[in-house]
Structure formats: structure tokens, C-alpha cells
Protein backbone atom coordinates (compact mmCIF):
# COMPACT_ATOMS: atom_id res chain seq x y z
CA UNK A 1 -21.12 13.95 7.27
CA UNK A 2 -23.68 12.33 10.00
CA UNK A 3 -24.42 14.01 12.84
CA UNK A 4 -23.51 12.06 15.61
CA UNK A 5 -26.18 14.12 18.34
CA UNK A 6 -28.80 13.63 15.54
CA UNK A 7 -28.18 9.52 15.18
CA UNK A 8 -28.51 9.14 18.48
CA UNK A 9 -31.41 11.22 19.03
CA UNK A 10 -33.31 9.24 16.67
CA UNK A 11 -31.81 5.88 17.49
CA UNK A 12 -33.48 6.39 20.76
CA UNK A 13 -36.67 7.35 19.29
CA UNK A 14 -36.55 4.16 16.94
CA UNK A 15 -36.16 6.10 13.74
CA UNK A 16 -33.51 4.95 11.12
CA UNK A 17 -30.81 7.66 10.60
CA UNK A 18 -30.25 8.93 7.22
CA UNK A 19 -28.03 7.45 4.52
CA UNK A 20 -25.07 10.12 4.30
CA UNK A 21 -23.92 10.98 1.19
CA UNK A 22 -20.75 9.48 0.36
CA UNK A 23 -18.70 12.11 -1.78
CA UNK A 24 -15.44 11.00 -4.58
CA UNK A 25 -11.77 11.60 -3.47
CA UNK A 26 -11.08 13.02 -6.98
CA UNK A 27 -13.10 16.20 -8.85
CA UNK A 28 -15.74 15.28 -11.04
CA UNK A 29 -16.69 17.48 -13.97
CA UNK A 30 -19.26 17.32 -16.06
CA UNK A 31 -18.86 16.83 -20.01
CA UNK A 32 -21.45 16.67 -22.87
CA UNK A 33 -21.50 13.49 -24.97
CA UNK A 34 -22.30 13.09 -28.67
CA UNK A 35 -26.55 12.89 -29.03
CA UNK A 36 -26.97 10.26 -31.42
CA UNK A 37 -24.30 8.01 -29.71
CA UNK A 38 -26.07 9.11 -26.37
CA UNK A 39 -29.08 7.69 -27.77
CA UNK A 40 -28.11 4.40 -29.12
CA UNK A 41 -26.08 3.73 -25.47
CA UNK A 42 -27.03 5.92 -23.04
CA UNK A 43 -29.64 3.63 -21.45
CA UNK A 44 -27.65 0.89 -21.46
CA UNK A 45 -24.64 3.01 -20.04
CA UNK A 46 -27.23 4.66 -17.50
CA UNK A 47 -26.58 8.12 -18.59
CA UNK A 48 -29.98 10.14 -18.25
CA UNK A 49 -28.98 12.72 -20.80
CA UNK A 50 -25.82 13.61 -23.52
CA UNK A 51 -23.44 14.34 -20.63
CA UNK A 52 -21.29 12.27 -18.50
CA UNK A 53 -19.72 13.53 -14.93
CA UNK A 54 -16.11 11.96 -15.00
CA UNK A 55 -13.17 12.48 -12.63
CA UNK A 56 -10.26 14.58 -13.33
CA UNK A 57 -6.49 13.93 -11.57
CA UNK A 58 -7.41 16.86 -9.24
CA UNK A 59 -7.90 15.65 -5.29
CA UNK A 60 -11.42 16.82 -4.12
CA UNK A 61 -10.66 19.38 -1.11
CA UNK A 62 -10.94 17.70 2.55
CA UNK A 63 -9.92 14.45 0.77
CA UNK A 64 -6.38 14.27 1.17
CA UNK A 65 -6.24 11.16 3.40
CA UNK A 66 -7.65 9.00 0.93
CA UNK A 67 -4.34 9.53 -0.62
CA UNK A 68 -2.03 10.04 2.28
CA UNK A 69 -3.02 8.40 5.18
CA UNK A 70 -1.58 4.86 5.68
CA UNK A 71 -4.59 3.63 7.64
CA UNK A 72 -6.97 4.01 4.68
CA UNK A 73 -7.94 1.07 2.99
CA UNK A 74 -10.20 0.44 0.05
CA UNK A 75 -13.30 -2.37 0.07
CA UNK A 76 -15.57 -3.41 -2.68
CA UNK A 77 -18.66 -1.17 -3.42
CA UNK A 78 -21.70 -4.05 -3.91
CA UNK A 79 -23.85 -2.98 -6.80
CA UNK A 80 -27.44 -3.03 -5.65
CA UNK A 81 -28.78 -0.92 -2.89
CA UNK A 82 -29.01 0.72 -0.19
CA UNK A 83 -31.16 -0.99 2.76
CA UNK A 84 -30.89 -0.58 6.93
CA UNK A 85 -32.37 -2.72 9.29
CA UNK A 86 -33.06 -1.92 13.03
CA UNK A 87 -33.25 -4.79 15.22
CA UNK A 88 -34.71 -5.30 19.16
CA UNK A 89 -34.04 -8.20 20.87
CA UNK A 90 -33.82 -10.26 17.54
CA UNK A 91 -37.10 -8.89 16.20
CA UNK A 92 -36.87 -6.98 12.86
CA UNK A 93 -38.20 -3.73 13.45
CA UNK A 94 -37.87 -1.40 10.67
CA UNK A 95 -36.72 -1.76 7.67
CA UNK A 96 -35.69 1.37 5.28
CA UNK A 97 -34.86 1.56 1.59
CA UNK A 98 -32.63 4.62 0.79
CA UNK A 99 -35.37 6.84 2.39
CA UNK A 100 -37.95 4.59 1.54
CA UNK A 101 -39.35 3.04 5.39
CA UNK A 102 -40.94 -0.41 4.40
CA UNK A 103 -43.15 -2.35 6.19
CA UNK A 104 -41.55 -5.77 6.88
CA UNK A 105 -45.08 -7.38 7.60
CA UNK A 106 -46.67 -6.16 4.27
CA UNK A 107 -46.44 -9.02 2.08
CA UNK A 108 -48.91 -8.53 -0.39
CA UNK A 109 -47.70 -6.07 -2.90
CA UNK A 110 -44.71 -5.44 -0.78
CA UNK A 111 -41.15 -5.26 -1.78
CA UNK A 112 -40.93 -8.59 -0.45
CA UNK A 113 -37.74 -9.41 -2.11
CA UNK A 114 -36.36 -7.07 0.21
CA UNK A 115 -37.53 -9.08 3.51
CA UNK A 116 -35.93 -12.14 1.54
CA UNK A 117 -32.68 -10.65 1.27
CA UNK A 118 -32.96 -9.95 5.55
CA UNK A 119 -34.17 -13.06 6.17
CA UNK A 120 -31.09 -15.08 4.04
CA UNK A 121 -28.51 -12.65 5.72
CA UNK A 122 -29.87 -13.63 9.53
CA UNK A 123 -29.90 -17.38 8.51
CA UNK A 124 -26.12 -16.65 7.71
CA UNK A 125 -25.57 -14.61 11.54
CA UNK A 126 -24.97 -11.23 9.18
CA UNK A 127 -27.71 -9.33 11.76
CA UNK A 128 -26.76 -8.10 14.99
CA UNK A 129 -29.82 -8.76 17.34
CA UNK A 130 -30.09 -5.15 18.64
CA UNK A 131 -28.73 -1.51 17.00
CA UNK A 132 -29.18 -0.33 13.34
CA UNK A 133 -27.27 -1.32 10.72
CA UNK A 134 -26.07 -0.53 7.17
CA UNK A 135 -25.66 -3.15 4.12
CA UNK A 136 -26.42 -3.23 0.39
CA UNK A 137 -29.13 -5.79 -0.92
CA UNK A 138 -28.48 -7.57 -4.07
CA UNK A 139 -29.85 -10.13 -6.21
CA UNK A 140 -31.83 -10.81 -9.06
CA UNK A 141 -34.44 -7.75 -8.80
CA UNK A 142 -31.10 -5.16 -8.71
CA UNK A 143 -28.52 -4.09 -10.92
CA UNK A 144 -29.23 -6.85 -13.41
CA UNK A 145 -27.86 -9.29 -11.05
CA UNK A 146 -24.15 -9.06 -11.63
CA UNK A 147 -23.14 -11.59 -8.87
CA UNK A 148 -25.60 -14.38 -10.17
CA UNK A 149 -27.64 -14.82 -7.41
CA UNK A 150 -30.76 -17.03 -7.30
CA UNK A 151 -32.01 -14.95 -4.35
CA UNK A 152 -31.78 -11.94 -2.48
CA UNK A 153 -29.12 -11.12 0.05
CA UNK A 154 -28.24 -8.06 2.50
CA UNK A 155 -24.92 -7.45 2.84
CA UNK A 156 -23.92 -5.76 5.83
CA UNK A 157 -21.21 -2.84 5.23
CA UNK A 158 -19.46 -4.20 8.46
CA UNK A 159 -19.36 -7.63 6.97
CA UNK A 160 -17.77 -6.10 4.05
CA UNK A 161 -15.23 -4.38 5.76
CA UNK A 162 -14.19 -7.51 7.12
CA UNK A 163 -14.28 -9.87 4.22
CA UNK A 164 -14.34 -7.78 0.87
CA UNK A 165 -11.03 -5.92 1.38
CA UNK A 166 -8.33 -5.27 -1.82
CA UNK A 167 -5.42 -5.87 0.35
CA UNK A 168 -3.52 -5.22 -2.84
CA UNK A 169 -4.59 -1.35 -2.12
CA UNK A 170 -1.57 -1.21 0.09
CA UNK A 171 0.91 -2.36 -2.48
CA UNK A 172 0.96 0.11 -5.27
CA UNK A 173 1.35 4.23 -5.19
CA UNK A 174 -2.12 6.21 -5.05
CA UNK A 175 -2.36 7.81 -8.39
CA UNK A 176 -5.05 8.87 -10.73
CA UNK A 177 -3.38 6.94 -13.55
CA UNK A 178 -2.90 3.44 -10.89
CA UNK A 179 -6.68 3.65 -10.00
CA UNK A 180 -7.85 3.92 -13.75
CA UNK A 181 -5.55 0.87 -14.89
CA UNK A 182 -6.89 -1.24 -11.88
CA UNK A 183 -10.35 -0.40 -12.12
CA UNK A 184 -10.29 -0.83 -15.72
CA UNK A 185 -9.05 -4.08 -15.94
CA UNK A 186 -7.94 -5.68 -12.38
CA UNK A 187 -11.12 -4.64 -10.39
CA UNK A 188 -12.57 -8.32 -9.77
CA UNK A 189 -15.43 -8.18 -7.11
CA UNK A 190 -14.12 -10.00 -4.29
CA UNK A 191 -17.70 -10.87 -3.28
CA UNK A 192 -18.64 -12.79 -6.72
CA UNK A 193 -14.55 -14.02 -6.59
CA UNK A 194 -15.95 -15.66 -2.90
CA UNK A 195 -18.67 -17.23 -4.28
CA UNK A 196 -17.46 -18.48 -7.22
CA UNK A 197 -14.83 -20.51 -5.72
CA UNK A 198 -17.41 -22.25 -3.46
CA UNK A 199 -19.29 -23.38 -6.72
CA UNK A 200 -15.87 -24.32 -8.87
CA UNK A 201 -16.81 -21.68 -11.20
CA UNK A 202 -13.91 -19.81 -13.20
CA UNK A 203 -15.63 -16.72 -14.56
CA UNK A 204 -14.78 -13.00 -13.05
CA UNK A 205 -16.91 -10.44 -12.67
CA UNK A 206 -15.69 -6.88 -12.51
CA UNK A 207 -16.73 -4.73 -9.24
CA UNK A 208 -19.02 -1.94 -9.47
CA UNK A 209 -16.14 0.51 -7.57
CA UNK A 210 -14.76 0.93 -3.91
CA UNK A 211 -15.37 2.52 -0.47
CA UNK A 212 -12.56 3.98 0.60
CA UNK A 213 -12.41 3.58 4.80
CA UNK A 214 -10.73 5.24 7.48
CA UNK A 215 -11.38 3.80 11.01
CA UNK A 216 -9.08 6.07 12.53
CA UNK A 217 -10.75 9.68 11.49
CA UNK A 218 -14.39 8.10 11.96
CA UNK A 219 -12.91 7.57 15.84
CA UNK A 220 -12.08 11.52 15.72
CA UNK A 221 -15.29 12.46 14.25
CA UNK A 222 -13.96 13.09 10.47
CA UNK A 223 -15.30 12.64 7.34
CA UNK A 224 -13.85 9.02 6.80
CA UNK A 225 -15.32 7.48 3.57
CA UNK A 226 -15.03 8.20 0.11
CA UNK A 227 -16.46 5.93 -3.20
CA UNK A 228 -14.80 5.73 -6.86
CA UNK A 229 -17.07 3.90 -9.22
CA UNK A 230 -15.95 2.49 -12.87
CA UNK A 231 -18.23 4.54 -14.50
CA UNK A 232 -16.76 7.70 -13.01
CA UNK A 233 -13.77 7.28 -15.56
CA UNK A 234 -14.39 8.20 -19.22
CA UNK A 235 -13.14 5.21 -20.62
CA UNK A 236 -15.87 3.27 -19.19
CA UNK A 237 -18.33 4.96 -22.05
CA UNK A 238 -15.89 6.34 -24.55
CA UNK A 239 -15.67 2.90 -26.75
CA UNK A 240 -19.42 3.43 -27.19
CA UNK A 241 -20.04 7.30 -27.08
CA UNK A 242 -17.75 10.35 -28.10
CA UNK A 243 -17.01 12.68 -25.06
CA UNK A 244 -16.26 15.99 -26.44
CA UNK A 245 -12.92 18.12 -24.60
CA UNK A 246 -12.80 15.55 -21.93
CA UNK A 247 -8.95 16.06 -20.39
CA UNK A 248 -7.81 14.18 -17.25
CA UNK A 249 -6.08 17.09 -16.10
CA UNK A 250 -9.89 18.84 -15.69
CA UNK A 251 -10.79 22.32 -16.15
CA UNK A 252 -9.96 25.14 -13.52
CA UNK A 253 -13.87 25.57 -13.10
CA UNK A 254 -14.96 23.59 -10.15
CA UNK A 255 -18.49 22.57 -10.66
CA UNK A 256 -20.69 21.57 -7.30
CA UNK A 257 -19.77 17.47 -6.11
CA UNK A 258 -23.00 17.47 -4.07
CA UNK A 259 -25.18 17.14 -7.20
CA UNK A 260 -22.98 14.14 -8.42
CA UNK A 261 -24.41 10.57 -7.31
């Protein structure tokens, strides 16, 4: 959880604040994969080595509300990555990438596909003109462009809390066994759903997860996001690679969530 003192302290020195980490509502455990399967789909399923960390149906402690609490509400998680802008007065000026600070003015050898994803999201009045602010960048360079893009955007998060919502959230009980049958088969990215319709396509593409929001505790101070991701569930590799003595239910050992992306 951010440290409200600390943002501040180094909003006012014109420092970025840090990316917080952004933890699962259910318990991840980790479980070792078959090697030779591993090594024929593990790259392409981005697992670095013959283990997978899948959720369990156990509720990570402190996240309750994701479950509970009627004003929590679940938005599309953009598949590309991280990027904050600080703007003064309508002038970019800084730019960071995860922890990465780049320099918007360095154009040769630069990440400049980054500046074009800025400069497409201000043409579109995404950017506030003063403050930091928070979005994913996407496009062709990231992800293996799953949204089709022919250039780079930055998607504000605020902009997606507004417009890339699953008002369907509200309509069906919160259970481990709901959330794997919609994000297995019903989890259509409302962003590429948007743009699609604007260019008469028909084709769906599936979401990479959701952000789970809670306006109301981030008012009180409280931890008030939480992420679930497709690959978090085993049957998003276990067509391709064996998991050995993976069980929903989970093990009684509770392994460390901070070392889980």
C-alpha cells in the first residue's frame, strides 16, 4: 500500500511515486509442471521455469471486500505496461516506465514509442495538464499487440475506470468457480470490444484479467485494489503442460504472495 506522506513528499519535489504492488484476492501457490512439456510451451505460455503459481479457492487475508463489499467493482486489466506521466502547466515533464525514468526529449535511441503512445493519448484529452498520473501503454512494441493497434497508446487507469467497467460484475455471486468460468470463456476486453465496433469488425479478443476497485476504502486510506489475471488459473496452461497435484482447494501451506507478479 502507498504511502500517502511519501507521494506527496515527492510530488512536491517533482519525483514520480512508485508503482505499488497490486496483490490477488485469492491464494496463489506454487506448483511444478512437467519439464519436457515446460520446454516445448513454456515460452510461449511465459513461464520462466517448470512451475506455475495458480490460485486456490482460499481468500487472500485483508481481501475480504473484494468479495463482500457491494461498492467493489471489477475493470479490465490492459495488457502492456506500466507508464506515469507528470505534467506542469501542459508540459510533459517526466515520464517513468515501471521504475524506469525516461527522458521524453531523447529521441535518438530512445524508447520513443513510449512518447508516441503520450502524445496519441493528449491528442485524445486522456492527460490532465498538471498532477501525475497512472495508465498502461499498449501497442504494437507490447504484449504482442493483442488489441491490434497500428500505434502506441497510454491509457490512463482513470480513463479506465470510467469506460472499461464489467458492469456484469454486479450480476452474478463472487465465487472461485464464477470467476474461472467467466475468465475462461466470457472475459472479452472491453477496450478491443470499443474499438472494434468503431471499425465494423466482429472478432473478440479475450482480456488479459481485472482490477478489482474500491473507491470507498481508498477514501479511508485502505488497501483498495486487487488484480486476477487468466493465467493465474491452471486451466489457462494445463491443455498444453501437465501440472502435477494441482487442487483448487490449495494446500494448508501458505507460501509468500509478495514474490508472485
Amino acid at each position: 500500500m502507498s504511502n500517502p506522506t511519501k507521494d506527496k513528499v515527492e510530488l512536491e519535489s517533482g519525483n514520480l511515486t512508485d508503482f505499488p504492488k497490486i496483490y490477488c484476492p485469492f491464494i496463489r501457490q506454487t506448483f511444478k509442471v512437467n519439464r519436457d512439456d515446460w520446454k516445448k510451451f513454456g515460452s510461449r505460455l511465459q513461464l520462466r521455469s517448470p512451475e506455475a503459481y495458480l490460485v486456490v479457492d482460499r481468500v487472500n487475508p485483508g481481501y475480504e471486500w473484494v468479495f463482500e463489499d457491494p461498492e467493489t467493482f471489477a475493470v479490465e486489466k490492459l495488457d502492456g505496461s506500466n507508464v506515469k506521466v507528470l505534467t506542469e502547466g501542459g508540459r510533459l515533464i517526466k515520464l517513468q516506465n515501471r521504475k524506469n525514468v525516461i527522458d521524453p526529449l531523447q529521441i535518438i535511441k530512445g524508447k520513443t514509442f513510449l512518447i508516441e503512445g503520450v502524445l496519441m493519448s493528449a491528442s485524445k484529452g486522456l492527460i490532465k495538464p498538471d498532477g501525475e498520473q497512472a495508465g498502461e501503454l499498449i501497442g504494437p512494441k507490447l504484449q504482442g499487440n493483442p488489441y491490434k493497434l497500428d500505434i502506441h497508446e497510454w491509457y490512463p487507469f482513470d480513463t479506465a475506470i470510467d469506460r472499461l467497467r464489467y458492469r456484469s460484475f454486479e450480476e452474478h455471486e463472487r465465487t472461485f468457480d464464477n470467476w474461472s468460468d467467466w475468465f475462461k470463456d466470457w472475459l472479452f476486453s472491453r477496450y478491443y470490444t470499443k474499438r472494434a465496433s468503431k471499425l465494423g469488425l466482429t472478432d473478440k479478443v479475450m482480456a488479459e484479467g481485472v482490477v478489482f476497485y474500491n473507491l470507498k476504502r481508498k477514501a479511508e486510506g485502505k488497501t483498495w485494489r486487487a488484480k486476477l489475471r487468466r493465467d493465474m488459473f491452471d486451466w489457462y496452461i494445463s491443455d498444453k503442460i501437465e501440472i502435477y497435484n494441482y487442487d483448487k482447494k490449495g494446500r494448508d501451506e501458505i507460501e509468500e504472495q509478495e514474490k508472485f507478479d
